[in-house]
N, C-alpha and C. Protein backbone atom coordinates (compact mmCIF):
# COMPACT_ATOMS: atom_id res chain seq x y z
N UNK A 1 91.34 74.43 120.46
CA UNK A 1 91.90 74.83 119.15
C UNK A 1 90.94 74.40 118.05
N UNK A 2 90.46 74.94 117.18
CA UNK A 2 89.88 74.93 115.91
C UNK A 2 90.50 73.84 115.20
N UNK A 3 89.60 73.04 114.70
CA UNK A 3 90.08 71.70 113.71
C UNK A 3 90.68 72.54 112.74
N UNK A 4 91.49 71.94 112.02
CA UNK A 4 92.13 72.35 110.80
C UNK A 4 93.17 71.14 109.96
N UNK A 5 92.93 71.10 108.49
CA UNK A 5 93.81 70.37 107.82
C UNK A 5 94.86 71.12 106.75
N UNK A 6 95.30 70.33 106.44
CA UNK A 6 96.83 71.30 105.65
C UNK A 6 97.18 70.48 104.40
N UNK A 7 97.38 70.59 103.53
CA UNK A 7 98.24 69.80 102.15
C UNK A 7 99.17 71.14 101.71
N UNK A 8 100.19 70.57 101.05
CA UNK A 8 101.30 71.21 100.70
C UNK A 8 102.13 71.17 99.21
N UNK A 9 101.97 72.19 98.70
CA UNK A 9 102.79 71.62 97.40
C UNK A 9 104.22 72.30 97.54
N UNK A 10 105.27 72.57 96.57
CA UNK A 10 106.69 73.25 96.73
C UNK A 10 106.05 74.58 97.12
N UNK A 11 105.56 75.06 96.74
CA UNK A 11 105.49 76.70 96.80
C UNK A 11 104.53 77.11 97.67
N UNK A 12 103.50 76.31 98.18
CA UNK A 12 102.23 76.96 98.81
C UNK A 12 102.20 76.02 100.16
N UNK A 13 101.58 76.35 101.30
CA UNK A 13 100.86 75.40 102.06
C UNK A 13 99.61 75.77 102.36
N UNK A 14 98.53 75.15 102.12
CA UNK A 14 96.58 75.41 102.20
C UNK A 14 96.54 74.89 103.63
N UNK A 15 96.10 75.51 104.31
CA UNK A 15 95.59 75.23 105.80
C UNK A 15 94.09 75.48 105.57
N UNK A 16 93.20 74.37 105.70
CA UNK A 16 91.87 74.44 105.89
C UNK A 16 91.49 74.55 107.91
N UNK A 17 90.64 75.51 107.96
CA UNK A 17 89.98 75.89 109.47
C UNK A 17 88.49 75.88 109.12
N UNK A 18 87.96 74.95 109.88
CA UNK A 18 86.57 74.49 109.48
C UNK A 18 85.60 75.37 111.48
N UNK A 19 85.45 76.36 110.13
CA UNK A 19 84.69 77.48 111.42
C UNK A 19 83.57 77.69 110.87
N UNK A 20 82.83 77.16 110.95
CA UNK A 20 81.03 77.68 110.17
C UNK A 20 81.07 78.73 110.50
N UNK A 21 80.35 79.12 109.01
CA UNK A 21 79.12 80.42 109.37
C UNK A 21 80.00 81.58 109.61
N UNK A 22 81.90 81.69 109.47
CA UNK A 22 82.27 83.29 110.11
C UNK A 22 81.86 83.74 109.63
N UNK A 23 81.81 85.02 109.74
CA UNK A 23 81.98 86.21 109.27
C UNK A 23 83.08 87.27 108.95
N UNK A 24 83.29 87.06 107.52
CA UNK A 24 84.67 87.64 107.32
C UNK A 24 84.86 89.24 107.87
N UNK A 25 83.83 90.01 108.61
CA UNK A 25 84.09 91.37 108.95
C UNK A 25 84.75 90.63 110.41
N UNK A 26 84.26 90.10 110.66
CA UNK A 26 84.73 89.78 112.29
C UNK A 26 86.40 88.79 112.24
N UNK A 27 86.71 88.18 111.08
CA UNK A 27 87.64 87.31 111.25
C UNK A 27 89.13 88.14 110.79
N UNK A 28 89.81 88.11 111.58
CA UNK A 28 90.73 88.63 111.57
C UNK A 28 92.37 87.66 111.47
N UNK A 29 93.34 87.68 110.57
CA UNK A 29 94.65 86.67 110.64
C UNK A 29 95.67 87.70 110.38
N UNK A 30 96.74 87.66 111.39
CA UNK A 30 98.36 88.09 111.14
C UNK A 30 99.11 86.83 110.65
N UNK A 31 99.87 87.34 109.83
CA UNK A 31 100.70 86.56 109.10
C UNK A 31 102.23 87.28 109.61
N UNK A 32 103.00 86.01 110.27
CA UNK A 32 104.18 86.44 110.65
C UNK A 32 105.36 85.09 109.50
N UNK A 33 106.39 85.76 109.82
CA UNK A 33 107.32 84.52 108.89
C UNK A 33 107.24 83.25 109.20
N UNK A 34 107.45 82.87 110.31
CA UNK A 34 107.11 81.96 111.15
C UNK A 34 106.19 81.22 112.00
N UNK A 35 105.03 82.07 111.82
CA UNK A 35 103.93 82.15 112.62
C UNK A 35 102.61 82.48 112.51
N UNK A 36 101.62 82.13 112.28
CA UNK A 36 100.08 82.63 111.91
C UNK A 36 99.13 82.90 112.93
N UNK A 37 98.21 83.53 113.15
CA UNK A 37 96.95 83.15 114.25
C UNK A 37 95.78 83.90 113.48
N UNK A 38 94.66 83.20 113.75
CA UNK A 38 93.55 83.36 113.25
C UNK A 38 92.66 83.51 113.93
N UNK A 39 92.26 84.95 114.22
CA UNK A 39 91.07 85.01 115.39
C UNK A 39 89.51 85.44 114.80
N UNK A 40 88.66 84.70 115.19
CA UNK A 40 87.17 85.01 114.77
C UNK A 40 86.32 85.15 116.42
N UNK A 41 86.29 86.72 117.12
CA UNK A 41 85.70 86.15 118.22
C UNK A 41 86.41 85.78 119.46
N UNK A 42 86.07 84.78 120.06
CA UNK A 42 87.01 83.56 121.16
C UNK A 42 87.53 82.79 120.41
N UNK A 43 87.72 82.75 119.17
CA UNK A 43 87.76 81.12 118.59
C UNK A 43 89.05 82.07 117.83
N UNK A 44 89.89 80.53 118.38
CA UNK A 44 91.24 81.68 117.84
C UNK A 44 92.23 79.84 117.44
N UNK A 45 93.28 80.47 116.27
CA UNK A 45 94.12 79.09 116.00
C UNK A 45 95.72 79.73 115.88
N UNK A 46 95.77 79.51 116.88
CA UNK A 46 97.52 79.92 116.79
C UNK A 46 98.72 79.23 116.81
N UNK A 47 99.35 79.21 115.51
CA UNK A 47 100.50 77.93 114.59
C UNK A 47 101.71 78.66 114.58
N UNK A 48 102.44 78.00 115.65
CA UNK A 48 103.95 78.40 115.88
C UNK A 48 104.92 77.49 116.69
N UNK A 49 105.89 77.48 116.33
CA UNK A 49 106.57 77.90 115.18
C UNK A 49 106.23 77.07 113.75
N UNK A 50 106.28 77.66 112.80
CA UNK A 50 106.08 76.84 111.65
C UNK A 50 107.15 76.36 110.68
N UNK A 51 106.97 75.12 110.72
CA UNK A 51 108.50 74.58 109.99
C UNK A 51 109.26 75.12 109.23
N UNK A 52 108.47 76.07 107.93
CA UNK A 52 109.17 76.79 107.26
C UNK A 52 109.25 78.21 106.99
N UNK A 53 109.93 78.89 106.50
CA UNK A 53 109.46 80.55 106.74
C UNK A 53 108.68 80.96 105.60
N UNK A 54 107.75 81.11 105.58
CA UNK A 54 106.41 81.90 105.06
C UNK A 54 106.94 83.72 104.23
N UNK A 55 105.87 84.01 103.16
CA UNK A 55 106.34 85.27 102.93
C UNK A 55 105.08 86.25 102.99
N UNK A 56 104.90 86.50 104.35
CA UNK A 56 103.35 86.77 104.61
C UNK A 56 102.79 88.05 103.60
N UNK A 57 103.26 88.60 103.41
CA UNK A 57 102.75 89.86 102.25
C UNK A 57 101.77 89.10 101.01
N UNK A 58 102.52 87.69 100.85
CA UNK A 58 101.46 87.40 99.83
C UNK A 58 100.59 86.55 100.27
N UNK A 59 101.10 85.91 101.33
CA UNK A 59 99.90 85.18 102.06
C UNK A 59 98.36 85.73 101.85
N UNK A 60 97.39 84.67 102.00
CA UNK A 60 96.14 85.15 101.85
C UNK A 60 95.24 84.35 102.48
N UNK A 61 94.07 84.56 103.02
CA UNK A 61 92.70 84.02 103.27
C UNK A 61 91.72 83.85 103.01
N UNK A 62 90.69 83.24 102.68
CA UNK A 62 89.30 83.50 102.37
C UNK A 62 88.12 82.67 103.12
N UNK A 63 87.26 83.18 103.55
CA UNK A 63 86.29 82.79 104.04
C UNK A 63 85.28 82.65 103.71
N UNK A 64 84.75 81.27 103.82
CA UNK A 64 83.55 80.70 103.35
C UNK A 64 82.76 80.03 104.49
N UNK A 65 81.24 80.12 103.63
CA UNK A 65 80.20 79.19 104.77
C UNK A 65 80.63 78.21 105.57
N UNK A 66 81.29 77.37 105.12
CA UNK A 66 81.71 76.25 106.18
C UNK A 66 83.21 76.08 106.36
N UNK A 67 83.83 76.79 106.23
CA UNK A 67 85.47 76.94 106.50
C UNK A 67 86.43 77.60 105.50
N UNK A 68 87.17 77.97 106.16
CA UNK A 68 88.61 79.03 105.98
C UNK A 68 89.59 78.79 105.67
N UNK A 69 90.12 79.32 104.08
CA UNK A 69 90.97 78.28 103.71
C UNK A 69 92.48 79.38 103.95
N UNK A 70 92.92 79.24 103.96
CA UNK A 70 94.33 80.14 104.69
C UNK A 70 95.65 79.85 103.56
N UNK A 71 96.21 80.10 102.98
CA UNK A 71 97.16 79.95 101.52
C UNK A 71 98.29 80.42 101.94
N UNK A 72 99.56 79.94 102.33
CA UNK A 72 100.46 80.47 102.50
C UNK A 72 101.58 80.51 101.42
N UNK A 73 102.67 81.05 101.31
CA UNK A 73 103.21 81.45 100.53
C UNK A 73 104.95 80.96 100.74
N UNK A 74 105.66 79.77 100.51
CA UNK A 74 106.81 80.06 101.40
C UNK A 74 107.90 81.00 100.37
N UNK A 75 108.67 80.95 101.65
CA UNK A 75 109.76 82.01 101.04
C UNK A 75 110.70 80.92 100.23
N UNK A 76 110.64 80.12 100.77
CA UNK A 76 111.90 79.16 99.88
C UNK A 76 111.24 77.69 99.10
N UNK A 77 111.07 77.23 97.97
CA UNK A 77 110.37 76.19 97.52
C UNK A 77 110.93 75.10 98.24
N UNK A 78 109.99 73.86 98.65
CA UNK A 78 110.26 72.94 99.03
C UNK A 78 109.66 71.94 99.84
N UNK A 79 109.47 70.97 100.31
CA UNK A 79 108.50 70.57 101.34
C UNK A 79 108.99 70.57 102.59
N UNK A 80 107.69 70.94 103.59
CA UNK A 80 108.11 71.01 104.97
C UNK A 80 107.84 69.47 105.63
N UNK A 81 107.08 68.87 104.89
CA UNK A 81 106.97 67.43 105.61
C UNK A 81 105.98 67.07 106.85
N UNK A 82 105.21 68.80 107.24
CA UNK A 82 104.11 69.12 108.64
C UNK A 82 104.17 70.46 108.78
N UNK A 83 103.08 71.12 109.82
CA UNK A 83 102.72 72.22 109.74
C UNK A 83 103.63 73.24 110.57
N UNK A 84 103.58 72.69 111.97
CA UNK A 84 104.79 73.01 112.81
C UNK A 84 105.74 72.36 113.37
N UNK A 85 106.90 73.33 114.11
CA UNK A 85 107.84 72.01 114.59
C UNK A 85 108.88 72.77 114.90
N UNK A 86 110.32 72.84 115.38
CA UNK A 86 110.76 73.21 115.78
C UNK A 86 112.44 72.88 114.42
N UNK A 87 111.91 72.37 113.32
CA UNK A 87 112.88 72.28 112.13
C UNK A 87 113.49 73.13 111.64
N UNK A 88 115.06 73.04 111.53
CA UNK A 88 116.04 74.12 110.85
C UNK A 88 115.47 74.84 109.83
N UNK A 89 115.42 76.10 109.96
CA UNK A 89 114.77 77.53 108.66
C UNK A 89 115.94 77.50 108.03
N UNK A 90 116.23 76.81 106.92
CA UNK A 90 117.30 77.59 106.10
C UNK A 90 117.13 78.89 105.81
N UNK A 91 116.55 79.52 106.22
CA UNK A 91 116.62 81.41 105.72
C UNK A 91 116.31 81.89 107.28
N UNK A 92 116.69 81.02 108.16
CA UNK A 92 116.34 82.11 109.09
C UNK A 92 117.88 83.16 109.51
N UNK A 93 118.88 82.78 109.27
CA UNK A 93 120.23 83.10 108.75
C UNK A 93 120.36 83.87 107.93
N UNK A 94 119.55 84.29 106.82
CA UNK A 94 119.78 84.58 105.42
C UNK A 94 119.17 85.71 105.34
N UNK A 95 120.08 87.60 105.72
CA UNK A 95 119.20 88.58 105.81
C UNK A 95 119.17 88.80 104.64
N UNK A 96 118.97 87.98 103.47
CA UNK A 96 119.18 88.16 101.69
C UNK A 96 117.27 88.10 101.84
N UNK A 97 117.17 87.76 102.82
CA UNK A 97 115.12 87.01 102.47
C UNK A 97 114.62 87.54 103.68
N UNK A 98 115.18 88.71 104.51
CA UNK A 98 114.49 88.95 105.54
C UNK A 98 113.31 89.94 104.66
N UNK A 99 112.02 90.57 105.46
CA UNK A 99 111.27 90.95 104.91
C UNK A 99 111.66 92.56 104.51
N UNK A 100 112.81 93.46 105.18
CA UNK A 100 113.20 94.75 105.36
C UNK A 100 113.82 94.34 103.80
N UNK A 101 114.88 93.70 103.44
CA UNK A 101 115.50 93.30 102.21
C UNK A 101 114.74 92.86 100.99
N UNK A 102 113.31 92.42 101.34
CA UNK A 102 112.32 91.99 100.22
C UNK A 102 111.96 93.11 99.88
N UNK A 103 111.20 94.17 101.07
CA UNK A 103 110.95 95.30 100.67
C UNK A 103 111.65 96.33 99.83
N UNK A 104 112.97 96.16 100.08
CA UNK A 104 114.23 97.20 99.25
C UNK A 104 114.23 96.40 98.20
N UNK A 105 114.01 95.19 98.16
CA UNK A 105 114.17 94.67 96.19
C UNK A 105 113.25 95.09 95.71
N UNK A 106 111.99 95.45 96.10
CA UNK A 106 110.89 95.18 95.54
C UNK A 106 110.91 97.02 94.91
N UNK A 107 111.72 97.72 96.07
CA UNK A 107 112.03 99.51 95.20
C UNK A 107 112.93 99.66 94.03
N UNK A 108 113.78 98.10 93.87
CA UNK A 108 115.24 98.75 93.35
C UNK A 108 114.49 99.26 91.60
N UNK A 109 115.51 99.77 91.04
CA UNK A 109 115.31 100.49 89.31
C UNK A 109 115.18 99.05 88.64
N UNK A 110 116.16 98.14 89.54
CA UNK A 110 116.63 96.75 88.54
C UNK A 110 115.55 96.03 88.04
N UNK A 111 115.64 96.08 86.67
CA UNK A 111 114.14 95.07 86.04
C UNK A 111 113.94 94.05 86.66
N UNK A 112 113.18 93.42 87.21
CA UNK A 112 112.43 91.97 87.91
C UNK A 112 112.65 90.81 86.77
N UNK A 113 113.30 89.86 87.18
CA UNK A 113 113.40 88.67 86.05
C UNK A 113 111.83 88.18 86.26
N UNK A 114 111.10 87.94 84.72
CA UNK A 114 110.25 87.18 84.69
C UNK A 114 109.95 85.47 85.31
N UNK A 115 108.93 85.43 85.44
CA UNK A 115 109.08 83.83 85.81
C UNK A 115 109.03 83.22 84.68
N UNK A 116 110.03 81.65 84.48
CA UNK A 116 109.64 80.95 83.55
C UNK A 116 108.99 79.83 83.60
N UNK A 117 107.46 80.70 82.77
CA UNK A 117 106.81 79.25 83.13
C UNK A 117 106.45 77.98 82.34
N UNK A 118 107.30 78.01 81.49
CA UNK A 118 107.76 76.90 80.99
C UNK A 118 108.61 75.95 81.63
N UNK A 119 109.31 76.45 82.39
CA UNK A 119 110.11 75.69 83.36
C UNK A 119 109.43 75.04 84.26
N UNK A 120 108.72 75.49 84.70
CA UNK A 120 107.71 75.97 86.47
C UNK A 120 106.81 74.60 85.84
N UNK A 121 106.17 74.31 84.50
CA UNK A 121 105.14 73.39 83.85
C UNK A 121 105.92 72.37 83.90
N UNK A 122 107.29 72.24 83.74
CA UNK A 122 108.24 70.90 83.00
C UNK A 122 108.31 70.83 84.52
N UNK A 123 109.06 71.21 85.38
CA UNK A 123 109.05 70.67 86.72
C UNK A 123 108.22 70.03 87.32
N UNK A 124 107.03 70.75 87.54
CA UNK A 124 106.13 69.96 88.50
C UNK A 124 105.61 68.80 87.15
N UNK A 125 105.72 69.05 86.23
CA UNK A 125 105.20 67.51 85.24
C UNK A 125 105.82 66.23 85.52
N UNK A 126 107.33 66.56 86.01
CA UNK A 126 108.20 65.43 86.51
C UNK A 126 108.07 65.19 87.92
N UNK A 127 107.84 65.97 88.70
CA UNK A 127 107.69 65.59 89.72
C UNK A 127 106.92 65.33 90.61
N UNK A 128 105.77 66.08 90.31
CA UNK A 128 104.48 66.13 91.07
C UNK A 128 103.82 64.00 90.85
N UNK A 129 103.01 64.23 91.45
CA UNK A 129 101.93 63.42 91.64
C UNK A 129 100.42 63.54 91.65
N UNK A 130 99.50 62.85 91.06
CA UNK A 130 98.19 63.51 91.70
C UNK A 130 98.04 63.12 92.65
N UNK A 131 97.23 63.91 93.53
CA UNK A 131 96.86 64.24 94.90
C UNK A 131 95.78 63.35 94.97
N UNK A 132 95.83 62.34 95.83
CA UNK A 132 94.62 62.28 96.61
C UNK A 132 93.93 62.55 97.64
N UNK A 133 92.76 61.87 98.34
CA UNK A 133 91.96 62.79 99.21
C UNK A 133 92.72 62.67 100.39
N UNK A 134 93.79 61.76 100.84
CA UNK A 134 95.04 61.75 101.83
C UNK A 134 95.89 62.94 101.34
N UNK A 135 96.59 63.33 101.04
CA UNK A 135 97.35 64.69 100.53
C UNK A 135 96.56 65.68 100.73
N UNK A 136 95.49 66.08 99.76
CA UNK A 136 94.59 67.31 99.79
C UNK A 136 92.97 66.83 100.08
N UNK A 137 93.00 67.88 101.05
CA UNK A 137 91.29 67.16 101.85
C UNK A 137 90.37 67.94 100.57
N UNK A 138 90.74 69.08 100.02
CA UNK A 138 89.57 69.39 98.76
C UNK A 138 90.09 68.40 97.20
N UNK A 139 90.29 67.41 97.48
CA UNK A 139 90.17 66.32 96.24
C UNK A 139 89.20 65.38 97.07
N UNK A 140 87.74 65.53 96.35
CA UNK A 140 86.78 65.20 97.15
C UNK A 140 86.53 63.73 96.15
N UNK A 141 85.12 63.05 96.60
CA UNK A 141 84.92 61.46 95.82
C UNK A 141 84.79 61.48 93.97
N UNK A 142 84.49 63.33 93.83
CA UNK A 142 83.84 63.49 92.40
C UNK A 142 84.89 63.03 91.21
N UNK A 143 85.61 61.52 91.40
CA UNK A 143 86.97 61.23 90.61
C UNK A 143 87.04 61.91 89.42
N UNK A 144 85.43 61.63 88.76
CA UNK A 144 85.15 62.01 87.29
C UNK A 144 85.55 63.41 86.68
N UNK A 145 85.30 64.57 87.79
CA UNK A 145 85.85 65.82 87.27
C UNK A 145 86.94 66.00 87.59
N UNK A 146 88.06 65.21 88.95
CA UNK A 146 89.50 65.38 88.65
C UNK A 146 90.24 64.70 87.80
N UNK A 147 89.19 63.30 86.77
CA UNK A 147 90.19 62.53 86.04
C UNK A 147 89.78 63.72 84.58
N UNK A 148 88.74 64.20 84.29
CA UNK A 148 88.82 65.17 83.31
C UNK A 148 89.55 66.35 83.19
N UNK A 149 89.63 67.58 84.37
CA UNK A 149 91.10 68.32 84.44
C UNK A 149 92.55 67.41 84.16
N UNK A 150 93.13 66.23 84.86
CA UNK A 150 93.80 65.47 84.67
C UNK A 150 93.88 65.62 83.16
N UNK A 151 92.78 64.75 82.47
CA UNK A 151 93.19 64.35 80.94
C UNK A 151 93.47 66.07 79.95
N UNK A 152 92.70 66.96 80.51
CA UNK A 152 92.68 67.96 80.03
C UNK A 152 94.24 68.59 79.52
N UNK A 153 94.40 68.68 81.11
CA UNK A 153 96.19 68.89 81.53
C UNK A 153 97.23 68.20 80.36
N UNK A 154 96.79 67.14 80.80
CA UNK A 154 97.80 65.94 80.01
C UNK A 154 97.62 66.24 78.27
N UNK A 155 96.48 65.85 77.75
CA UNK A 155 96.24 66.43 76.32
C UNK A 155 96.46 67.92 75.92
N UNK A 156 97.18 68.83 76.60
CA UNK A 156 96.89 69.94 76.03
C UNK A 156 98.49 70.55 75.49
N UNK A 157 98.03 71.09 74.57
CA UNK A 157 99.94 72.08 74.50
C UNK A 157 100.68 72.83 75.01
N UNK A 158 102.16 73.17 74.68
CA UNK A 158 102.44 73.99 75.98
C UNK A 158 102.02 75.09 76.23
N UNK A 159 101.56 75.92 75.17
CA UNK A 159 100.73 77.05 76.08
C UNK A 159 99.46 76.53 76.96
N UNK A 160 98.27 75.87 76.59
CA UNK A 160 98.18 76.01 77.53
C UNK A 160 97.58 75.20 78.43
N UNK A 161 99.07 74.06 78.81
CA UNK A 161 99.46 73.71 80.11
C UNK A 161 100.10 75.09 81.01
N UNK A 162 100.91 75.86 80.34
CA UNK A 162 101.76 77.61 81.14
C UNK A 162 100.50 77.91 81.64
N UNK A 163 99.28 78.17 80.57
CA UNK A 163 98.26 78.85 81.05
C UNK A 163 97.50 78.75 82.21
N UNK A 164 97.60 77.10 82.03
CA UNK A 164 96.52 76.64 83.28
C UNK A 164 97.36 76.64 84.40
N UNK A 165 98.85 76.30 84.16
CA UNK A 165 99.55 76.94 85.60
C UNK A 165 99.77 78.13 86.04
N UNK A 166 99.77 78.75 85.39
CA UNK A 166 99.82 80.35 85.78
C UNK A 166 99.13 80.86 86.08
N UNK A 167 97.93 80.95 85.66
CA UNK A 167 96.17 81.03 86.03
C UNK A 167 95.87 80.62 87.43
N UNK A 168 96.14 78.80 87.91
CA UNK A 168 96.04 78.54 88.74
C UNK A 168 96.94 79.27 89.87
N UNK A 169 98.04 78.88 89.79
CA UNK A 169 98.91 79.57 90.72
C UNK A 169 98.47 80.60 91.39
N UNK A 170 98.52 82.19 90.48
CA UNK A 170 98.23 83.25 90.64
C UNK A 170 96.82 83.77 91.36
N UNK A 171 96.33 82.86 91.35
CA UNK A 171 94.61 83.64 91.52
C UNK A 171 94.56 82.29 92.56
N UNK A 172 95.27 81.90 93.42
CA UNK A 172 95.34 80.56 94.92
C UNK A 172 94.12 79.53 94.40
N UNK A 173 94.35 79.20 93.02
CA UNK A 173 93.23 78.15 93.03
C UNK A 173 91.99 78.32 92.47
N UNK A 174 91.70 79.91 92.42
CA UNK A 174 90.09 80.13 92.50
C UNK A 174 90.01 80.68 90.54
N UNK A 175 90.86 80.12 89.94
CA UNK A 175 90.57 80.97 88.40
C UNK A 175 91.56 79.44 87.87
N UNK A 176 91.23 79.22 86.43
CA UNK A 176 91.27 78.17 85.34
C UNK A 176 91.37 78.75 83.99
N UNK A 177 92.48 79.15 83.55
CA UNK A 177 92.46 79.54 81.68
C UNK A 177 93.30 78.75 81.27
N UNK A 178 92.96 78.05 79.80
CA UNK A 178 93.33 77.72 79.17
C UNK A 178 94.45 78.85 77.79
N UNK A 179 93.69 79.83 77.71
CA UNK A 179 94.11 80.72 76.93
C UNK A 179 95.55 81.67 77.36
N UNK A 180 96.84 81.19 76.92
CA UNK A 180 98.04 81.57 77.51
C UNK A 180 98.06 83.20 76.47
N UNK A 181 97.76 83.39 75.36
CA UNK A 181 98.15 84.64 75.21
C UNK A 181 97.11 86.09 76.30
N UNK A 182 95.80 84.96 76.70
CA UNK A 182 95.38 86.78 77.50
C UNK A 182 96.30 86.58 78.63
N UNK A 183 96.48 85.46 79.37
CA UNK A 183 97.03 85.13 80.64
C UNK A 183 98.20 85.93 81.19
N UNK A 184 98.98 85.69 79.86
CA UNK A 184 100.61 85.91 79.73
C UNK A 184 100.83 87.17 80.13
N UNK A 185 99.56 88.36 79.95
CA UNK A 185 99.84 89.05 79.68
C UNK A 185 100.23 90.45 81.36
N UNK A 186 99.42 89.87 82.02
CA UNK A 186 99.98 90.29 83.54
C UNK A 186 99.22 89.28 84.48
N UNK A 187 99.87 89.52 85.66
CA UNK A 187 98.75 88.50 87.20
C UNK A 187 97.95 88.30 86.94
N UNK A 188 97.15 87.09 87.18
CA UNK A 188 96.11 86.34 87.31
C UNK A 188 95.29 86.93 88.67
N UNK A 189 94.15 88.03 88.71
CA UNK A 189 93.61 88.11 89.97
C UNK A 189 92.75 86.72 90.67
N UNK A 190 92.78 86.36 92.08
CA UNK A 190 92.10 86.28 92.79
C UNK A 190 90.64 86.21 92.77
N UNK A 191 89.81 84.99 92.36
CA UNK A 191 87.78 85.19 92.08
C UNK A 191 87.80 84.22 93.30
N UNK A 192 87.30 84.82 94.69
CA UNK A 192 86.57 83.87 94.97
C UNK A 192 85.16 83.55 94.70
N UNK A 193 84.88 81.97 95.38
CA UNK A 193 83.71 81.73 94.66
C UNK A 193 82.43 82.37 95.58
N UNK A 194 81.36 82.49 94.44
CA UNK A 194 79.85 83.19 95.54
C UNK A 194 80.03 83.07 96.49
N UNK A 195 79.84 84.27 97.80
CA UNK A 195 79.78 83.34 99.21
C UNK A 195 80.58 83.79 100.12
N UNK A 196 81.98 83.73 99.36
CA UNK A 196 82.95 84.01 99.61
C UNK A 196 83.70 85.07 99.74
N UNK A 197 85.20 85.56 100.47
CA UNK A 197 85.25 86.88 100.38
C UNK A 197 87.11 86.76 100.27
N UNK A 198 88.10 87.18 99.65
CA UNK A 198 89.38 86.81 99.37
C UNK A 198 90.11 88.09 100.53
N UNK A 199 90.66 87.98 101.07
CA UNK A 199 91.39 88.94 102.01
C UNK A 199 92.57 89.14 101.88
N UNK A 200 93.27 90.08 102.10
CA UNK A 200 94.74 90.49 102.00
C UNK A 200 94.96 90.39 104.02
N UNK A 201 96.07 89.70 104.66
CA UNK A 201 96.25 89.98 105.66
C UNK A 201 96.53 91.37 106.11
N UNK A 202 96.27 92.15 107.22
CA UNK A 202 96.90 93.47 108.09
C UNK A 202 97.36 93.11 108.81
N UNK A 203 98.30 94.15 109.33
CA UNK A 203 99.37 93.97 109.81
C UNK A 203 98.57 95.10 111.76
């Protein structure tokens, strides 16, 4: 099995797969609710069952020179506490979140409630923690540029603290604005960095 590490916040889990050198034409990942596999080749990583249920449509991957960072998406906020396991799915019960029912919300006429991300900023402000290099393996020794985002964060107003969460969120990490009125204004795409290549899973 392919080394791999994982950190987790409410909404996302980052699975790092440290595969030199793929090649993203050759690397191929299904994203199931429950279940992932990642094949490059022979070299294959297959994670099942997974503690929590995943919403693979937005799931994503990207591949870089020295490893594969894999972004999952869960369906329900919260922590799983590990990667797999055989732990109660609160939605595995719940055909309100199956994927046939996501798909029919996603047709209905009914306007989509916005997110509020003013809320989404005040939450994780209370609750979060910063991460260290135990939590997230990409909070590397460079303290100096995470205690400057840090102070940045902390000194800034509420737009844009929204901004820099929304920005971040939206684009898995790989985009940073400060500026909440362009932000606000639809999705944050996806930049990966040089090198790199951002993938949508197939089915």
């Amino acid at each position: 099995m392919l080394r791999h590490e994982f950190y987790e916040t409410d909404e996302r889990l980052i699975i790092t797969v440290f595969d030199r050198g793929a090649d993203p034409a050759l690397v191929n990942m299904k994203f199931l609710p429950r279940s992932i596999l990642y094949e490059n080749g022979d070299k294959k990583l297959d994670l099942q069952p997974l503690k929590g249920q995943i919403d693979p449509e937005k799931s994503t991957f990207v591949v870089g020179k020295v490893k594969v960072e894999i972004r999952l998406v869960k369906a329900a906020q919260g922590r799983w506490g590990g990667l797999i396991g055989d732990a109660p799915d609160p939605l595995a019960n719940s055909s309100s979140v199956s994927i046939t029912a996501a798909k029919a919300a996603s047709t209905s006429t009914l306007p989509q409630a916005r997110k509020n991300w003013d809320s989404v900023t005040k939450t994780i402000l209370e609750s979060e923690k910063p991460l260290t290099s135990t939590d997230d393996p990409n909070v590397s020794g460079d303290s100096t540029l995470n205690e400057f985002f840090q102070s940045l964060f902390a000194n800034a107003d509420d737009d844009t603290k929204k901004a820099m969460m929304k920005s971040f969120q939206e684009s898995g990490g790989t985009a940073l604005s400060t500026n909440w009125e362009d932000v606000k204004k639809g999705p944050v795409s996806i930049k990966p960095p040089s090198g790199s290549e951002a993938r949508k899973w197939e089915q």
